[in-house]
Protein backbone atom coordinates (compact mmCIF):
# COMPACT_ATOMS: atom_id res chain seq x y z
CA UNK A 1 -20.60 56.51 -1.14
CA UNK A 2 -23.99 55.11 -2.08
CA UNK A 3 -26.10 56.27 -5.06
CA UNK A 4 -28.01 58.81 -2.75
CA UNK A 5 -24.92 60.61 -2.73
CA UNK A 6 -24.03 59.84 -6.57
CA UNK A 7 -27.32 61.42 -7.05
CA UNK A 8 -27.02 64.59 -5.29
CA UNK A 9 -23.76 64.99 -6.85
CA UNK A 10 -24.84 64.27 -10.45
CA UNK A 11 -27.46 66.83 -10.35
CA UNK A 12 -25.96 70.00 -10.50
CA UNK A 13 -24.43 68.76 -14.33
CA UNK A 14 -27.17 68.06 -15.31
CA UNK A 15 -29.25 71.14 -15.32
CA UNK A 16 -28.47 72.43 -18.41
CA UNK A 17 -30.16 68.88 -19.76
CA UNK A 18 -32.97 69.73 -17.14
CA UNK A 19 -33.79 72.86 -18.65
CA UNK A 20 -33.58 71.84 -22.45
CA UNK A 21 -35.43 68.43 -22.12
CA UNK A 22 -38.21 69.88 -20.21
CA UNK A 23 -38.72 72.29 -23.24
CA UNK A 24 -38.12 69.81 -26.20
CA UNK A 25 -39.71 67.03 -24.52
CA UNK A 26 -43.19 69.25 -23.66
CA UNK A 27 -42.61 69.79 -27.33
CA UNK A 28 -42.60 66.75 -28.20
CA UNK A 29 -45.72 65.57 -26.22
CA UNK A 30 -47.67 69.02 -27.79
CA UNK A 31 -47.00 67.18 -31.23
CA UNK A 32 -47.63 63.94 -30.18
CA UNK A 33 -51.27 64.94 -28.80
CA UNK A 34 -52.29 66.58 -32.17
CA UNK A 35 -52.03 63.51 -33.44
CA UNK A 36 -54.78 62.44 -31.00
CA UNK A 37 -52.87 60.18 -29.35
CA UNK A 38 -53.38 59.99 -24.83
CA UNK A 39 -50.76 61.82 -23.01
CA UNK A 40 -50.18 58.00 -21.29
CA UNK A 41 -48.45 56.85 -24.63
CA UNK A 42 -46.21 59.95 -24.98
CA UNK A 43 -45.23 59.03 -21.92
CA UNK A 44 -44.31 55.51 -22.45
CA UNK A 45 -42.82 56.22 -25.83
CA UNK A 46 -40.08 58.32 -23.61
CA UNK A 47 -39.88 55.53 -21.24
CA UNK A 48 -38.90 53.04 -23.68
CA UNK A 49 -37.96 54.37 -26.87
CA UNK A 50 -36.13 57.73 -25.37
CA UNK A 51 -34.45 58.60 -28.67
CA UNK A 52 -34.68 62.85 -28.38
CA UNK A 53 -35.01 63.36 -32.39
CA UNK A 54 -36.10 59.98 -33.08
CA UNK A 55 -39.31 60.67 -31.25
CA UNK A 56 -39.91 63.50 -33.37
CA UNK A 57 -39.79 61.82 -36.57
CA UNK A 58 -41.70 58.83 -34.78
CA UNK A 59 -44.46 61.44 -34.84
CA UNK A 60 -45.11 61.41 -38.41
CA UNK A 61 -44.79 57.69 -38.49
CA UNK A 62 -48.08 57.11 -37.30
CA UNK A 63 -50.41 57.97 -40.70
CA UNK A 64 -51.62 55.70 -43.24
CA UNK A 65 -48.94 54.72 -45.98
CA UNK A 66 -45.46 54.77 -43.64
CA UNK A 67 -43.91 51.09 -44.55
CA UNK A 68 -41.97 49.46 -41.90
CA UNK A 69 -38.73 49.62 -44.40
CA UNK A 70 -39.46 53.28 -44.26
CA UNK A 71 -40.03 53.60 -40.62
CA UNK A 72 -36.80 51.52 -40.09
CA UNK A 73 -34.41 53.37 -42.31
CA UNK A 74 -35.10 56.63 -41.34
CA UNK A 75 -34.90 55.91 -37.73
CA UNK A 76 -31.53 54.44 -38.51
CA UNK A 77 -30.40 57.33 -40.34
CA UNK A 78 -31.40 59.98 -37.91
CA UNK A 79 -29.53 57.97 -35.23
CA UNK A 80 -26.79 56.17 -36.88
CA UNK A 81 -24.40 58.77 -35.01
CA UNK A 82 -25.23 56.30 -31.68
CA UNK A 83 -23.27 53.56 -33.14
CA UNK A 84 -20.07 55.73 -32.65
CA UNK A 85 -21.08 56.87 -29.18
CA UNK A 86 -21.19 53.61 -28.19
CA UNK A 87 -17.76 52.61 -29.61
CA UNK A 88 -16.22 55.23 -27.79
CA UNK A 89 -17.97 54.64 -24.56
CA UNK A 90 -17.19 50.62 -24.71
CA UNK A 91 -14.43 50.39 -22.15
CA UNK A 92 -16.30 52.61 -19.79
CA UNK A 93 -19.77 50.71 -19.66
CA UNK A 94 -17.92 47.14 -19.64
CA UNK A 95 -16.73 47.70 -15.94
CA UNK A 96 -20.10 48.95 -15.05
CA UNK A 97 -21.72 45.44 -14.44
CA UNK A 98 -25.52 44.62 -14.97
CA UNK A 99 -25.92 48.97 -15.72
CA UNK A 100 -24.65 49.02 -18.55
CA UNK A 101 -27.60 47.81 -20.71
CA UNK A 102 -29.66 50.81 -19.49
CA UNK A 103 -26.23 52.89 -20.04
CA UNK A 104 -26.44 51.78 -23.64
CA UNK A 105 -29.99 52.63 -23.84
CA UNK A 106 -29.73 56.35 -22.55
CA UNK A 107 -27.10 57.28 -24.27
CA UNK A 108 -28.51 60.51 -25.83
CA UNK A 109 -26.71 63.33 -27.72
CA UNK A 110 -26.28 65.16 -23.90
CA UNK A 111 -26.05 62.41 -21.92
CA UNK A 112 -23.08 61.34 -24.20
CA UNK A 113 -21.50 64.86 -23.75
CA UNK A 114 -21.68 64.46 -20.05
CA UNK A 115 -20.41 61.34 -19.80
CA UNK A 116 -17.47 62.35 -22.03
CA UNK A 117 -16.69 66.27 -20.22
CA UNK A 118 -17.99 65.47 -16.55
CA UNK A 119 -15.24 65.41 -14.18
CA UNK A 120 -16.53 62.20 -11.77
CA UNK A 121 -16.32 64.36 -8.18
CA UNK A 122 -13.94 63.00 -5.73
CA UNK A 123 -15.57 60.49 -3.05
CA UNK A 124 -18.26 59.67 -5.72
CA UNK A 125 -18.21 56.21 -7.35
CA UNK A 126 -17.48 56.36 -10.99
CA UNK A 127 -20.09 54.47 -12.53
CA UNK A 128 -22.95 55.04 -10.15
CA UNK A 129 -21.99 58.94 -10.98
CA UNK A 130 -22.36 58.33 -14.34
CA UNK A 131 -25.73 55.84 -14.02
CA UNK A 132 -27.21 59.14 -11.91
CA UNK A 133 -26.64 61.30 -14.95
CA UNK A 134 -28.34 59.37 -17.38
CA UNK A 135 -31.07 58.26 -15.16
CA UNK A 136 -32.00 62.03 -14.31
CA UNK A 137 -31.52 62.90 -18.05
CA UNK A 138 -34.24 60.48 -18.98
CA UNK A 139 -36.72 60.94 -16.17
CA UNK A 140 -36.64 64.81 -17.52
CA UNK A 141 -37.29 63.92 -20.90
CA UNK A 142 -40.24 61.82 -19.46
CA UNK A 143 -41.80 64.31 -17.15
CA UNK A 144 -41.19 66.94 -20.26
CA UNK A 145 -43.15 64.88 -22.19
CA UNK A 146 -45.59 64.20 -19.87
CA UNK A 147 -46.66 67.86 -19.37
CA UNK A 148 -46.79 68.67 -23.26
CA UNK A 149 -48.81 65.52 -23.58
CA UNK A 150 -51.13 66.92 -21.28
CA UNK A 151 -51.22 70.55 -22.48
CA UNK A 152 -52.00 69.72 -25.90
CA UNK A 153 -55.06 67.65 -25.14
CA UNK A 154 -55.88 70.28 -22.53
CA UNK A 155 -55.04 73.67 -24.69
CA UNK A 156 -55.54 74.52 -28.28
CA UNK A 157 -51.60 75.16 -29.12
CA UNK A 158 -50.47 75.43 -32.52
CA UNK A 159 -46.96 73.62 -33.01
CA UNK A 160 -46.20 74.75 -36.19
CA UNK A 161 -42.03 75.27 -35.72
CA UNK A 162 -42.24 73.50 -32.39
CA UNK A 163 -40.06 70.87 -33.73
CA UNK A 164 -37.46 73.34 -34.21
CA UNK A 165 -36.81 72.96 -30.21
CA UNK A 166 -34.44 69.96 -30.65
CA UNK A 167 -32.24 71.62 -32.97
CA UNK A 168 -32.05 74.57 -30.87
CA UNK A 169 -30.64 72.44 -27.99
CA UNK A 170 -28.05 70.74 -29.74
CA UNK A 171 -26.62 74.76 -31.05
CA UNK A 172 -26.85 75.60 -26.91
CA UNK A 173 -24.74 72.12 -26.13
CA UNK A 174 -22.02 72.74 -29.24
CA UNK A 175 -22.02 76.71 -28.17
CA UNK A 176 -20.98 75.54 -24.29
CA UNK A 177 -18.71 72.88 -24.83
CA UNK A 178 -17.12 75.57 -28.00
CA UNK A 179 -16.75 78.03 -24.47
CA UNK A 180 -15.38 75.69 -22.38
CA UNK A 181 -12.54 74.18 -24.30
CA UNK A 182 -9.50 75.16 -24.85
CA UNK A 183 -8.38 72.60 -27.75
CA UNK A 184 -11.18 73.38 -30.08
CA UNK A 185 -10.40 71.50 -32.83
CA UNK A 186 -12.22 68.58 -32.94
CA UNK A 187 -15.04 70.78 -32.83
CA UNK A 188 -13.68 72.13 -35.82
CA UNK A 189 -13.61 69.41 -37.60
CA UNK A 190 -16.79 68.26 -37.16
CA UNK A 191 -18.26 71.42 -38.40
CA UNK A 192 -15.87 71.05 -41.74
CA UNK A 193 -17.13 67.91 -42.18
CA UNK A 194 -20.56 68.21 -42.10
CA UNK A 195 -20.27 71.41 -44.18
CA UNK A 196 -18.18 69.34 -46.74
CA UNK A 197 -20.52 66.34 -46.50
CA UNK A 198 -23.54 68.56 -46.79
CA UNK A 199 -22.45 70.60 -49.88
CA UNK A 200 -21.87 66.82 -51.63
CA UNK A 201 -24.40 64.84 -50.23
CA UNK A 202 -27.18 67.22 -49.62
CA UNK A 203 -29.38 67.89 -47.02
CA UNK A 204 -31.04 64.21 -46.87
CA UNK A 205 -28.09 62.27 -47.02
CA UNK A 206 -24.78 63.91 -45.27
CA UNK A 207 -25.55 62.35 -41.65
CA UNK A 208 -23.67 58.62 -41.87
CA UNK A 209 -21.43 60.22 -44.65
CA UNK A 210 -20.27 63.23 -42.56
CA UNK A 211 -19.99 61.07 -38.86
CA UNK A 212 -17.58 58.46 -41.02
CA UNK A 213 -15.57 61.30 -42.21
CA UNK A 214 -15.24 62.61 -38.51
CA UNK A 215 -14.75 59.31 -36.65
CA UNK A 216 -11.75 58.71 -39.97
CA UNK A 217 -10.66 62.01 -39.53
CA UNK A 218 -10.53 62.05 -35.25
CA UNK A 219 -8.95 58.60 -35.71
CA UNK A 220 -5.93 59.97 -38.34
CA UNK A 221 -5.25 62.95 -35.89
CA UNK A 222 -5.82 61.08 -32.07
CA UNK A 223 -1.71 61.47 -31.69
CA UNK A 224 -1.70 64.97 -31.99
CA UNK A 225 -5.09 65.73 -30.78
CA UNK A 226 -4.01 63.59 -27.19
CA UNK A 227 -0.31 65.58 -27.39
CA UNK A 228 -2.50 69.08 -27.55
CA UNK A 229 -4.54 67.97 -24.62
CA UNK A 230 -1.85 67.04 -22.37
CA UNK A 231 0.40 70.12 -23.00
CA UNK A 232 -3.11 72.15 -21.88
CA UNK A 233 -3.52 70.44 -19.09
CA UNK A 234 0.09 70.85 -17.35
């Protein structure tokens, strides 16, 4: 099967990104316009940065006084969590050939969850299955950004609590996958940990300390959490 097929395939998972990136990423070009910047460079911002929540933070990099350290380490700790996507995700993108450098680069909060839940179809190549679900992913976020770049040069919109948007999809993604699994508990623990982490560290710092405490804690329990799967699965 060739990636026409892949394609056509792919789609149907990936409406529930459809619908959310349209929204955050028209969202995203709204605030980017008040800034006074062309619709053309939210648009090639989503090309090649494509970092969802980075983006957003991006927006307020772009005033007098930002330093570079501060532009670096805040992007790094609003997307830290990547590194451990991509750790998990390492033995999949090796066998993927030449893709897997713009695999790497799309991995995004959904794309990851499709990647990891998607059942590849039968009669559908598994990595030009997967390369169709991140390609579609991004070209959303684009054309999402595209049209909110255009409305708020266009249309006097006030954005105040636009932002919110983002968060708002990642509830809708934990909610569904919360629905559609049986063995809930690494769900759970995330949750405990970032409640745990965020009652020590405080709102501004219990990101990195909260994913190391999952990643430790998923890595103590993988024994049991693989046993739990398998016995749901028979």
């Amino acid at each position: 099967m060739g990636y026409k097929q892949a394609f056509r395939k792919a789609f149907p998972y990936t409406i529930p990104v459809l619908t959310g990136y349209l929204f955050i990423g028209i969202a995203f070009g709204v605030m980017f316009a008040e800034k006074g910047y062309s619709f053309l460079w939210a648009i090639l911002m989503s090309v090649l940065v494509y970092a969802g929540s980075g983006q957003y933070l991006a927006v307020n990099f772009f005033v007098p006084g930002v330093s570079l350290l501060q532009v670096f380490f805040l992007t790094l700790m609003v997307n830290v969590r990547h590194i451990f996507y991509g750790i998990s995700l390492l033995e999949k993108f090796h066998s993927m050939g030449g893709k897997r450098w713009y695999m790497i680069f799309g991995l995004t909060d959904e794309t990851y969850s499709l990647l990891c839940t998607t059942k590849v179809p039968e009669g559908v190549e598994e990595d030009k299955f997967l390369f169709a679900i991140s390609i579609m992913n991004q070209s959303y976020w684009v054309m999402g950004s595209a049209i909110g770049g255009l409305a708020g040069a266009m249309l006097p919109i006030n954005s105040e609590g636009i932002d919110f948007a983002m968060t708002a999809l990642f509830v809708v993604i934990f909610v569904e996958q919360w629905l559609e699994r049986k063995n809930r508990i690494p769900e759970m623990i995330g949750v405990a940990s970032a409640f745990v982490c965020l009652q020590i560290f405080g709102t501004d710092g219990f990101v990195l300390p909260s994913m190391l405490l999952i990643v430790l804690l998923l890595f103590l329990s993988r024994t049991r959490l693989e046993r739990q799967v398998d016995a749901l699965c028979r």
